[in-house]
N, C-alpha and C. Protein backbone atom coordinates (compact mmCIF):
# COMPACT_ATOMS: atom_id res chain seq x y z
N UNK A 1 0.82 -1.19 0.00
CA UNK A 1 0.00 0.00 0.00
C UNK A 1 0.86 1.25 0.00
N UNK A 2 1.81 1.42 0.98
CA UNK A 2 2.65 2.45 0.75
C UNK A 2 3.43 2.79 -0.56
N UNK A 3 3.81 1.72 -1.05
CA UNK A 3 4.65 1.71 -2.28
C UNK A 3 3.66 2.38 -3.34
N UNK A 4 2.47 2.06 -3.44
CA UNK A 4 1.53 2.52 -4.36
C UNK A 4 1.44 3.95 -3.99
N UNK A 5 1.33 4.29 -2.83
CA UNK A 5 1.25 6.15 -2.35
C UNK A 5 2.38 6.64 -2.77
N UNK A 6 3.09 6.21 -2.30
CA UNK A 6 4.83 6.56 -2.85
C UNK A 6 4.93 6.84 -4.37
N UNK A 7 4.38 5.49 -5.17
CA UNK A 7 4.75 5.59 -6.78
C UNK A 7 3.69 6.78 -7.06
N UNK A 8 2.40 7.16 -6.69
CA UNK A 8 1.66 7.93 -7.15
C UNK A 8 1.86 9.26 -6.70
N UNK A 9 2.67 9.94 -5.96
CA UNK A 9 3.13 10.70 -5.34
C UNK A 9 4.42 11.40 -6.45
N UNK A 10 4.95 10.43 -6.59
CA UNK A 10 6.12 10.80 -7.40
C UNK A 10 6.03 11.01 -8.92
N UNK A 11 4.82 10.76 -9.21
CA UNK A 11 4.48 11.37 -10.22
C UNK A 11 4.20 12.51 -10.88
N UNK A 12 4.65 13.67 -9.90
CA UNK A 12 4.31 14.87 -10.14
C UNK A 12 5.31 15.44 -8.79
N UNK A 13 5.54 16.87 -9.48
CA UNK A 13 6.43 17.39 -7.91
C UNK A 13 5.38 18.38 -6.97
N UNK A 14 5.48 18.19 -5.75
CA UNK A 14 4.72 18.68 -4.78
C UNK A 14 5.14 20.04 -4.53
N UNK A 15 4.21 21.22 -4.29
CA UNK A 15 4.84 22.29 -4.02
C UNK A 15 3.48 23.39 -3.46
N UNK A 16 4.05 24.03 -2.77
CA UNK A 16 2.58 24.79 -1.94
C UNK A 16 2.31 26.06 -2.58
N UNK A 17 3.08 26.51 -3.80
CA UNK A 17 3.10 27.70 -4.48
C UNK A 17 1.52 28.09 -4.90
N UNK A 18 0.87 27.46 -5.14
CA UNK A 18 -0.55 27.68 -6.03
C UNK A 18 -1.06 28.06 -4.60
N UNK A 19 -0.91 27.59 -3.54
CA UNK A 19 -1.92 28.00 -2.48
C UNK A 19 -1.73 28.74 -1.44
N UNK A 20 -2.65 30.13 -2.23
CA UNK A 20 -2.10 31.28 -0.73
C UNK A 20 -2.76 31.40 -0.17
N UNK A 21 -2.58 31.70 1.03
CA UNK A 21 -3.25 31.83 2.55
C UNK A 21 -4.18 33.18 2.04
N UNK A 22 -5.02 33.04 2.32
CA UNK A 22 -6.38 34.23 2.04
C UNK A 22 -6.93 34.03 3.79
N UNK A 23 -7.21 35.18 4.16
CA UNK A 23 -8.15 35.51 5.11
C UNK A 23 -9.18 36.40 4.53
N UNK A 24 -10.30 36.09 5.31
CA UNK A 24 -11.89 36.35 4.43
C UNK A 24 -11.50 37.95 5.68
N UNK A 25 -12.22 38.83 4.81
CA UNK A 25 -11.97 40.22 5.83
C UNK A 25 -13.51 40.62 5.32
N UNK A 26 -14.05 41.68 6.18
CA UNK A 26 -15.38 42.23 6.29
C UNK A 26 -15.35 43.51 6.25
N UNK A 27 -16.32 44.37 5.27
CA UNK A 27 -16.55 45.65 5.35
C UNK A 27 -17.91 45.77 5.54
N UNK A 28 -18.49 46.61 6.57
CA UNK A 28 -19.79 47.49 6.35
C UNK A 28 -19.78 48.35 5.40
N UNK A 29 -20.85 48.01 4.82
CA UNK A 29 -20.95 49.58 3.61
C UNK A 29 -22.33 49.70 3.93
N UNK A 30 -22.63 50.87 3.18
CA UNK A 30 -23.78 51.31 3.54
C UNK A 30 -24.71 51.81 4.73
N UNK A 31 -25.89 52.02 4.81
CA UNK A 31 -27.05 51.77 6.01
C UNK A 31 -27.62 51.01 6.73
N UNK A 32 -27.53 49.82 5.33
CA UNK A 32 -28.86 48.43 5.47
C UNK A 32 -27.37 48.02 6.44
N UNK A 33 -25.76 48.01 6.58
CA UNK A 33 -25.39 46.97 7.30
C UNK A 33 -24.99 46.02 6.36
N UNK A 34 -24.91 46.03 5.39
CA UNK A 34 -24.72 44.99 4.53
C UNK A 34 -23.15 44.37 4.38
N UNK A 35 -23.06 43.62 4.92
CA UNK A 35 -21.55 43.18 5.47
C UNK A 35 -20.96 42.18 3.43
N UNK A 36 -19.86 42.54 2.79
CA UNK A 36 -19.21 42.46 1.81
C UNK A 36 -18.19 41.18 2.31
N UNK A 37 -17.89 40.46 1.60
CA UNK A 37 -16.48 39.53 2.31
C UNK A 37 -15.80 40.24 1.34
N UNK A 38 -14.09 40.60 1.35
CA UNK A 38 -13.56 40.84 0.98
C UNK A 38 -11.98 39.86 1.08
N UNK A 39 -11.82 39.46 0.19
CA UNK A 39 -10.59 38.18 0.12
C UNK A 39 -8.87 39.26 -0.11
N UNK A 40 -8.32 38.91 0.94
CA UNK A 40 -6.99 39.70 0.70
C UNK A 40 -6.59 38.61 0.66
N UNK A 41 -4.79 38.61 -0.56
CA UNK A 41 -3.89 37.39 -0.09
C UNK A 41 -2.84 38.38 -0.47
N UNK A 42 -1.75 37.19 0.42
CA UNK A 42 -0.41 37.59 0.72
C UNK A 42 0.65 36.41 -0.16
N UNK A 43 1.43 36.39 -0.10
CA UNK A 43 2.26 35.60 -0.44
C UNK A 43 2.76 34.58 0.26
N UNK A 44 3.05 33.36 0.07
CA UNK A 44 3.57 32.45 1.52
C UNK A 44 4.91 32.95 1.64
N UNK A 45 5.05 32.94 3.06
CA UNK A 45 6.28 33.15 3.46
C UNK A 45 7.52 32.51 3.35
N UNK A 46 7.13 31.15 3.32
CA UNK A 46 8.27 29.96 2.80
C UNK A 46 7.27 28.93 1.79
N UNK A 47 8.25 29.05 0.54
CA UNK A 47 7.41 28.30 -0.49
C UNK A 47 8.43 27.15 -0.74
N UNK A 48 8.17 25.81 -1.22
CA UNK A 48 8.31 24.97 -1.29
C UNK A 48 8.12 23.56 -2.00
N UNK A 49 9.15 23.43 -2.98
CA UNK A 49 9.01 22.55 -4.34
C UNK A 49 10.00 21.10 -4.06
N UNK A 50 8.86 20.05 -4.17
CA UNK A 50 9.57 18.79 -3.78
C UNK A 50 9.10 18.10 -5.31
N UNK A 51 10.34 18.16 -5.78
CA UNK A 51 10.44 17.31 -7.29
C UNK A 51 10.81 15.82 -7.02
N UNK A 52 9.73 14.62 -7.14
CA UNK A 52 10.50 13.38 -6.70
C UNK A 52 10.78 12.82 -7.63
N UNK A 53 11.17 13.37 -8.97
CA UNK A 53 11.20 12.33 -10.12
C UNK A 53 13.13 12.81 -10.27
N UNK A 54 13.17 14.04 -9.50
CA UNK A 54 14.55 14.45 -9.91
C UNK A 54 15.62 14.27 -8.42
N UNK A 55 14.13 13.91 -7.31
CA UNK A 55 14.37 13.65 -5.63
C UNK A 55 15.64 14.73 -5.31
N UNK A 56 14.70 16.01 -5.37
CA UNK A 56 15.64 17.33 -5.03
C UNK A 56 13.94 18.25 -4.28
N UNK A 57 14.66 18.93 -3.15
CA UNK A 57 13.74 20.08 -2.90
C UNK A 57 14.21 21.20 -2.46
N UNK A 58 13.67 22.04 -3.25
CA UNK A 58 13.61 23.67 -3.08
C UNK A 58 13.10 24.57 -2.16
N UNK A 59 13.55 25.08 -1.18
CA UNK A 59 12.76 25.69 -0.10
C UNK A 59 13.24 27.50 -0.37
N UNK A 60 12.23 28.02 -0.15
CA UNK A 60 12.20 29.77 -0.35
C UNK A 60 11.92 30.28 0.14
N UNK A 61 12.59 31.49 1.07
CA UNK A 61 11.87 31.91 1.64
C UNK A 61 11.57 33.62 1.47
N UNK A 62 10.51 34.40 1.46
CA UNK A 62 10.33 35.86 1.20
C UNK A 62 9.88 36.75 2.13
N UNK A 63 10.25 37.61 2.42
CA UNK A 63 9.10 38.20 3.29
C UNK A 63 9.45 37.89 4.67
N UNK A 64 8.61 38.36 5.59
CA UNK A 64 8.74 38.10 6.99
C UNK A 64 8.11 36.98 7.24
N UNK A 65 9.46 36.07 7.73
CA UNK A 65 9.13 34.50 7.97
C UNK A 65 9.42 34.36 9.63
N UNK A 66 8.69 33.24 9.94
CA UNK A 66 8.24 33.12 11.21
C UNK A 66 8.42 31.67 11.76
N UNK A 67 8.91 31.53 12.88
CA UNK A 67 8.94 29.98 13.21
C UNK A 67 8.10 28.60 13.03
N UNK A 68 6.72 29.57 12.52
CA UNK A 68 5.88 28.81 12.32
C UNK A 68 5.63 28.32 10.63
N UNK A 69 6.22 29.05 10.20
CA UNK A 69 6.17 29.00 8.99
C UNK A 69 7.58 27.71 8.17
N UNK A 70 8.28 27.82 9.17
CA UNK A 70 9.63 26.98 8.89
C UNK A 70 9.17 25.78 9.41
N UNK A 71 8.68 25.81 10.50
CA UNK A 71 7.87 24.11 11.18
C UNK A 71 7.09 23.58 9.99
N UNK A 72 6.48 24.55 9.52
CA UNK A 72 4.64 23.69 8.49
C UNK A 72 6.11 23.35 7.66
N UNK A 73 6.88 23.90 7.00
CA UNK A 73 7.90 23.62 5.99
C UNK A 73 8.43 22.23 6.40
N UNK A 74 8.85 21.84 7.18
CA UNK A 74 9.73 20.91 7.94
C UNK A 74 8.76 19.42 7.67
N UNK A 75 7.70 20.13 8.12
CA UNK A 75 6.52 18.80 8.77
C UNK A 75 6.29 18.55 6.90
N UNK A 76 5.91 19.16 6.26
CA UNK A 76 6.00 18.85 4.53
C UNK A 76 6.73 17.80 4.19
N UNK A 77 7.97 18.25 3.88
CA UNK A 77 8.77 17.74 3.39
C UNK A 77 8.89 16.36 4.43
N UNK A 78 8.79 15.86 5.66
CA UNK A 78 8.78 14.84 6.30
C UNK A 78 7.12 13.92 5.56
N UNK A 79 6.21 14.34 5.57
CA UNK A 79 4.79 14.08 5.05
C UNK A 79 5.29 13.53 3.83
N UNK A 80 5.85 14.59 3.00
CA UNK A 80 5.89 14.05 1.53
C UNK A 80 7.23 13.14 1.25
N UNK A 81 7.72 12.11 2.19
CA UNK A 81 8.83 11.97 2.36
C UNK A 81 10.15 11.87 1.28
N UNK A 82 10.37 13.02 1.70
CA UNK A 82 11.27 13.75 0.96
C UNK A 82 12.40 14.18 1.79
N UNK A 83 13.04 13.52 2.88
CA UNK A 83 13.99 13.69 3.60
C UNK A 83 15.11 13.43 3.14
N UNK A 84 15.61 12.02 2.31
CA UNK A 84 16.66 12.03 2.03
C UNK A 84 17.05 12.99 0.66
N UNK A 85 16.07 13.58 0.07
CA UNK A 85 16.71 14.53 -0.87
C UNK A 85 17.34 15.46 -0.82
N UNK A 86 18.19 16.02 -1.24
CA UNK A 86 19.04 17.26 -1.12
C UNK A 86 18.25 18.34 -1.04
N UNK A 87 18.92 18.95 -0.11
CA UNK A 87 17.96 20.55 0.09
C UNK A 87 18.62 21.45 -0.44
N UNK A 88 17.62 22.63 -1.08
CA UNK A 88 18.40 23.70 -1.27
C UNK A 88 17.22 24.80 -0.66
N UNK A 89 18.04 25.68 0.34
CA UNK A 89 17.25 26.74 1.01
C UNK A 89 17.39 28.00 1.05
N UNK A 90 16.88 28.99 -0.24
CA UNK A 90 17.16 30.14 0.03
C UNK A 90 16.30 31.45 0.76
N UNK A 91 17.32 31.61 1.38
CA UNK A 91 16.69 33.10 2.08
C UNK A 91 17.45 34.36 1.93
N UNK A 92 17.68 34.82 0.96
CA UNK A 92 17.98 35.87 0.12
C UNK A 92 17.01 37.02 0.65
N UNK A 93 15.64 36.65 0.08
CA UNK A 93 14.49 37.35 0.24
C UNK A 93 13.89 37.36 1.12
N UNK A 94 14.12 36.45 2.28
CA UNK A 94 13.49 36.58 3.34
C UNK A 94 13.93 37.31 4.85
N UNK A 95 13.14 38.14 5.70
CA UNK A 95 13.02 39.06 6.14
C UNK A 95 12.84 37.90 8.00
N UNK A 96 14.04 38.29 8.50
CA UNK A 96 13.19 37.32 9.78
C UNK A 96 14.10 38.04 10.90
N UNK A 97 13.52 37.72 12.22
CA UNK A 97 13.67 37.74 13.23
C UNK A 97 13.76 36.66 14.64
N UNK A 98 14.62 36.36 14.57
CA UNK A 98 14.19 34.92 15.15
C UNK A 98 14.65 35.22 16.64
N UNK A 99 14.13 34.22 17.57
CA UNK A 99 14.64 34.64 19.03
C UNK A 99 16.08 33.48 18.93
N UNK A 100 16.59 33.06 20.12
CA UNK A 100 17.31 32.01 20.74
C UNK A 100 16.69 30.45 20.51
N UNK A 101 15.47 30.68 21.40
CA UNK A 101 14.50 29.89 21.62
C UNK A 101 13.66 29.17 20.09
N UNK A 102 13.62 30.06 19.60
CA UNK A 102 13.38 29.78 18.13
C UNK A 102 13.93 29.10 16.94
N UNK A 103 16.11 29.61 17.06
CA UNK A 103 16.59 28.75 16.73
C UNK A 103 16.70 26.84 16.92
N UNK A 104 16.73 27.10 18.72
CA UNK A 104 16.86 25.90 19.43
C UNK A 104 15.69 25.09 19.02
N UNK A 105 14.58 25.77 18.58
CA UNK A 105 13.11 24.68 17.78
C UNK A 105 13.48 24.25 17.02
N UNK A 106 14.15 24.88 15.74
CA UNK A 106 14.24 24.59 14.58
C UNK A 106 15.46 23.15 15.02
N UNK A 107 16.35 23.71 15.19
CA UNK A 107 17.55 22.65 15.50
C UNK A 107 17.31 21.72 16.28
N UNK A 108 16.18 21.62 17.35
CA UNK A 108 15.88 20.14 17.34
C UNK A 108 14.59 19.44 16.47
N UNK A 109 14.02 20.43 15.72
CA UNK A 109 12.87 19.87 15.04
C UNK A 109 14.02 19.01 13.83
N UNK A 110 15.44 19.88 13.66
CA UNK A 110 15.83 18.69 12.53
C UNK A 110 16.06 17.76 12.92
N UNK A 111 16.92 17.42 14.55
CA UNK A 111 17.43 16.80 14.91
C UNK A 111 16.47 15.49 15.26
N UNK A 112 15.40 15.72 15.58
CA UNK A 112 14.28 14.70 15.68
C UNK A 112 13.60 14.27 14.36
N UNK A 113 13.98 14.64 13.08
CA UNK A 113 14.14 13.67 11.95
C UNK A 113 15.37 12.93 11.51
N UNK A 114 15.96 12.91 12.66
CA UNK A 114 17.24 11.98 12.34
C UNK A 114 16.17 10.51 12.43
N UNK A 115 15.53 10.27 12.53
CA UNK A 115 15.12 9.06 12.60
C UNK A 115 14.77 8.56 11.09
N UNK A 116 14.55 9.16 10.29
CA UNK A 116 14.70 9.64 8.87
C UNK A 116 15.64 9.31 8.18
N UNK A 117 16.34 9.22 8.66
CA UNK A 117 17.88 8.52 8.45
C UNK A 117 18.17 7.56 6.93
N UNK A 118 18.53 7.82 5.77
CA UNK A 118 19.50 8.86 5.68
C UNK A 118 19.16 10.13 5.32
N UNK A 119 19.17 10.99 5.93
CA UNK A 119 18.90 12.89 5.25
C UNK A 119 19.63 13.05 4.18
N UNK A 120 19.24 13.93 3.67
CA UNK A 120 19.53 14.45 2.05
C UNK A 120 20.70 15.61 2.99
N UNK A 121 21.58 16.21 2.01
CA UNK A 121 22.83 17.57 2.43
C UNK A 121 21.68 18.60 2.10
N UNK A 122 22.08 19.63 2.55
CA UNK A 122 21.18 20.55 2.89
C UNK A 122 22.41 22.10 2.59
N UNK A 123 21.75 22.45 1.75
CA UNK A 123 22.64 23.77 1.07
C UNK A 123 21.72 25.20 1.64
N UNK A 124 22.41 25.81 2.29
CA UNK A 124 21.61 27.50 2.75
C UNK A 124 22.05 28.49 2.13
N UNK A 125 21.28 29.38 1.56
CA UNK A 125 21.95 30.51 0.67
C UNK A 125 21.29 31.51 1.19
N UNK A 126 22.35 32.36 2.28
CA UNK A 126 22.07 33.58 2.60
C UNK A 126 22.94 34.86 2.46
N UNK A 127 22.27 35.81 2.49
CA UNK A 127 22.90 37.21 1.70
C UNK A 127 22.86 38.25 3.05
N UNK A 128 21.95 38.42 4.50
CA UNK A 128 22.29 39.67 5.10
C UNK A 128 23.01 38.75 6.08
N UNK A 129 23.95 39.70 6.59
CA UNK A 129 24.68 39.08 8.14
C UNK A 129 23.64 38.69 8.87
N UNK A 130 22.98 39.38 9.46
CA UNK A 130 21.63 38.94 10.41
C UNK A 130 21.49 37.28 9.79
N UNK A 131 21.17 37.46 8.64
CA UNK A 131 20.44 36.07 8.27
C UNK A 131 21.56 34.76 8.52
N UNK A 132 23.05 35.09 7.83
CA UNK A 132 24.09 34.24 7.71
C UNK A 132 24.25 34.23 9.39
N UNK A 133 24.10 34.84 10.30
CA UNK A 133 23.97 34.20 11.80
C UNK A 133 22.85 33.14 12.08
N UNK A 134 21.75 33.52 12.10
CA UNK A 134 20.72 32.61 12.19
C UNK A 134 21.02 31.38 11.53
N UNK A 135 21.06 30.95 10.33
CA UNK A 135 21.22 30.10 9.65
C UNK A 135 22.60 28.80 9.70
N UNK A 136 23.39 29.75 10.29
CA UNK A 136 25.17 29.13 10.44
C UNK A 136 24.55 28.08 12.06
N UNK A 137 23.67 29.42 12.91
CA UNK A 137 23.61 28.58 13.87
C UNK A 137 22.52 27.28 14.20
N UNK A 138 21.90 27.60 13.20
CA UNK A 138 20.49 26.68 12.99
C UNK A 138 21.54 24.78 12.37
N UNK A 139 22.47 25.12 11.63
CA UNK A 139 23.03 24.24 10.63
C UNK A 139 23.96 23.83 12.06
N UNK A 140 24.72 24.38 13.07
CA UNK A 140 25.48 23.98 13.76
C UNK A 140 24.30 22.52 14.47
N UNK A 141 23.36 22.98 15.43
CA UNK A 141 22.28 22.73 15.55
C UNK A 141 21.73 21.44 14.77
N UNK A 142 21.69 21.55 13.33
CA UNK A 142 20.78 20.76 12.69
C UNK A 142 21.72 19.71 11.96
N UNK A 143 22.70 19.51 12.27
CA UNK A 143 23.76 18.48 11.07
C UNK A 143 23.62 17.38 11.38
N UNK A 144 23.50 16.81 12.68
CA UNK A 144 23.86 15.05 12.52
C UNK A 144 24.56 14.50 11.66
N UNK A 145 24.56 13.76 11.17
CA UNK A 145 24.93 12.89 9.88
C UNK A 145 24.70 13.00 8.48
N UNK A 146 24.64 14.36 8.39
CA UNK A 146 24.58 14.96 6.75
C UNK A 146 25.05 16.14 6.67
N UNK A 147 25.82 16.76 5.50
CA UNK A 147 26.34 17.39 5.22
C UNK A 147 25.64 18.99 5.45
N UNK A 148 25.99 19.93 6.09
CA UNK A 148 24.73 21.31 5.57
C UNK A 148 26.29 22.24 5.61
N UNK A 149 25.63 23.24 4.67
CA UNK A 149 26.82 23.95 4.19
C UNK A 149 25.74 25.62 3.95
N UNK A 150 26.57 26.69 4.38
CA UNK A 150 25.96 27.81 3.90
C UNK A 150 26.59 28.44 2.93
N UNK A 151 25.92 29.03 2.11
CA UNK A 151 26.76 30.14 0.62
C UNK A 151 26.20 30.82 0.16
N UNK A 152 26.44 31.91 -0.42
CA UNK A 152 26.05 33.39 -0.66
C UNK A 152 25.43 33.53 -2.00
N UNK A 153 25.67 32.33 -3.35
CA UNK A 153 25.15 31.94 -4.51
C UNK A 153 24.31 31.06 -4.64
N UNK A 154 23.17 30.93 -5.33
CA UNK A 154 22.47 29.73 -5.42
C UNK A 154 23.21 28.87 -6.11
N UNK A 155 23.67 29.51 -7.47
CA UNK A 155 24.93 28.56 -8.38
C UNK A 155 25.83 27.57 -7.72
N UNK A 156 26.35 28.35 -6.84
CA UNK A 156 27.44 27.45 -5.31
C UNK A 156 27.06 26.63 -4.77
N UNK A 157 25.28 26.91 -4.28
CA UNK A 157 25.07 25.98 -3.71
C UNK A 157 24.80 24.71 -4.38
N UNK A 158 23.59 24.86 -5.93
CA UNK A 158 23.68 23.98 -6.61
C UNK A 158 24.24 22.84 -6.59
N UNK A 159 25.63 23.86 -7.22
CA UNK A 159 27.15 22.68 -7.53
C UNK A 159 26.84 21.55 -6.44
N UNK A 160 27.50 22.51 -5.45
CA UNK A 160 27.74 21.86 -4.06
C UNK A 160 27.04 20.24 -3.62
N UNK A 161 26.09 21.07 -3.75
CA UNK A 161 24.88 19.71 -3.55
C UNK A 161 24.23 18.49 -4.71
N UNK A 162 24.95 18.74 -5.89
CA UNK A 162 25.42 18.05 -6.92
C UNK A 162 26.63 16.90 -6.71
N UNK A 163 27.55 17.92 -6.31
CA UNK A 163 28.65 16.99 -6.11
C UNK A 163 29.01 16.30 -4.97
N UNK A 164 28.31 16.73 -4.17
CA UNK A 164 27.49 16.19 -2.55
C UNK A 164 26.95 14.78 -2.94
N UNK A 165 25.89 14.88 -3.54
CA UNK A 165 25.02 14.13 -3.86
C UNK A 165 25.97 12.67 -4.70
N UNK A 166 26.53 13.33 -5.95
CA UNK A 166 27.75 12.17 -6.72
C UNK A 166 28.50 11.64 -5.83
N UNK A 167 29.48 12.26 -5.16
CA UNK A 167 30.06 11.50 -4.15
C UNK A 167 29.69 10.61 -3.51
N UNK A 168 28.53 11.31 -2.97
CA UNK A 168 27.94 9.93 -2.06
C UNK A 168 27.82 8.84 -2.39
N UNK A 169 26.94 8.72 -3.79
CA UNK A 169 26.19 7.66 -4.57
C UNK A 169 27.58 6.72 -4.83
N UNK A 170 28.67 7.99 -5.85
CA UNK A 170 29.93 7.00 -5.77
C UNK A 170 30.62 5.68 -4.67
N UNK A 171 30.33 6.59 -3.45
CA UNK A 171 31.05 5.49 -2.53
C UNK A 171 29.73 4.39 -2.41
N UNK A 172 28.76 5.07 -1.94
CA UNK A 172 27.67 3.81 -1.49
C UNK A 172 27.96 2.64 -3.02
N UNK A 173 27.86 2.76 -4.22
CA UNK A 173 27.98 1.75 -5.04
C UNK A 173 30.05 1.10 -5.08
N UNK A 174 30.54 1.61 -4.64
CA UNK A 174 32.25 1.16 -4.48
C UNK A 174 32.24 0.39 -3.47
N UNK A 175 31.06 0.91 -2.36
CA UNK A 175 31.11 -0.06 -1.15
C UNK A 175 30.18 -1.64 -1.72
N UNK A 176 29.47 -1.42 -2.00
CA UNK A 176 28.28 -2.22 -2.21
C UNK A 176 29.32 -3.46 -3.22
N UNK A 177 29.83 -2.30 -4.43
CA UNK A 177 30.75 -3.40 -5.59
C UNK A 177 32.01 -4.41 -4.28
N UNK A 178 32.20 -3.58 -3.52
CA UNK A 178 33.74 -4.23 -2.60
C UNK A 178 32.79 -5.10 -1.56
N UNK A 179 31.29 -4.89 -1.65
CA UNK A 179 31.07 -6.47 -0.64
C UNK A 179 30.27 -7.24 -1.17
């Protein structure tokens, strides 16, 4: 049964982009009271593309992002299991504030998918100091037994996690050929 969710899953790449958070908002107009719904949307704060046919995912983030917004991200990619794929995470565009306490979530929310085992390398691409702190310390935090690396290019990181990725495969089949 799983294998069938799995194969039908991977038939298409998963990604939360089409669906933005709308809150229904209300105006009075008029005399009568006549209450209008009015639909505002925003943009998601962390968007998120899990390709399983190429078993790579893309995480983005824009805007003012929030701890809560990096958790729903986390819990995704665990749902759509997509853990051992290589990550690539940019926050270029994204705008955050994080506490102590906030980091320490994130870094054990990775650390409690070590059970997940094997994780995909995990590439961070950040551009303000503020952010390259948060992130350096989130990765100190979040490594276990996979590679995470921060860099200032997406191109860099790419590579990186390309040749991350070859390596690996190289030895796991050199080991496999040597037993």
């Amino acid at each position: 049964m799983r294998q069938a969710v799995l194969s039908a899953i991977s038939a298409f790449a998963v990604t939360n982009r089409r669906e933005p958070i709308h809150a229904p908002k209300y105006k009075q107009l008029g005399f009568w009271g006549q209450r209008v719904r009015l639909r505002s949307f925003r943009p998601l704060p962390v968007e998120y593309q899990i390709d399983h046919d190429v078993r790579f995912v893309t995480i983005t983030g824009r805007g003012d992002v929030v701890l809560k917004d990096i958790l729903d991200c986390m819990d995704a990619v665990v749902a759509q299991d997509a853990m051992g794929y290589p990550k690539l995470i940019d926050t270029r565009e994204a705008g955050a504030c994080f506490s102590d306490d906030d980091i320490m979530t994130m870094g054990a929310r990775a650390q409690a998918y070590a059970v997940y085992d094997p994780r995909g390398p995990v590439a961070i691409v950040a551009a303000s100091l503020e952010m390259i702190g948060y992130m350096s310390r989130f990765a100190n935090l979040a490594a276990g037994d996979r590679p995470i690396k921060l860099f200032v290019a997406v191109e860099q990181a790419r590579a990186w996690l390309h040749e991350t990725m070859r390596s690996s495969t190289g030895s796991q089949s050199n080991s496999r050929s040597m037993g």
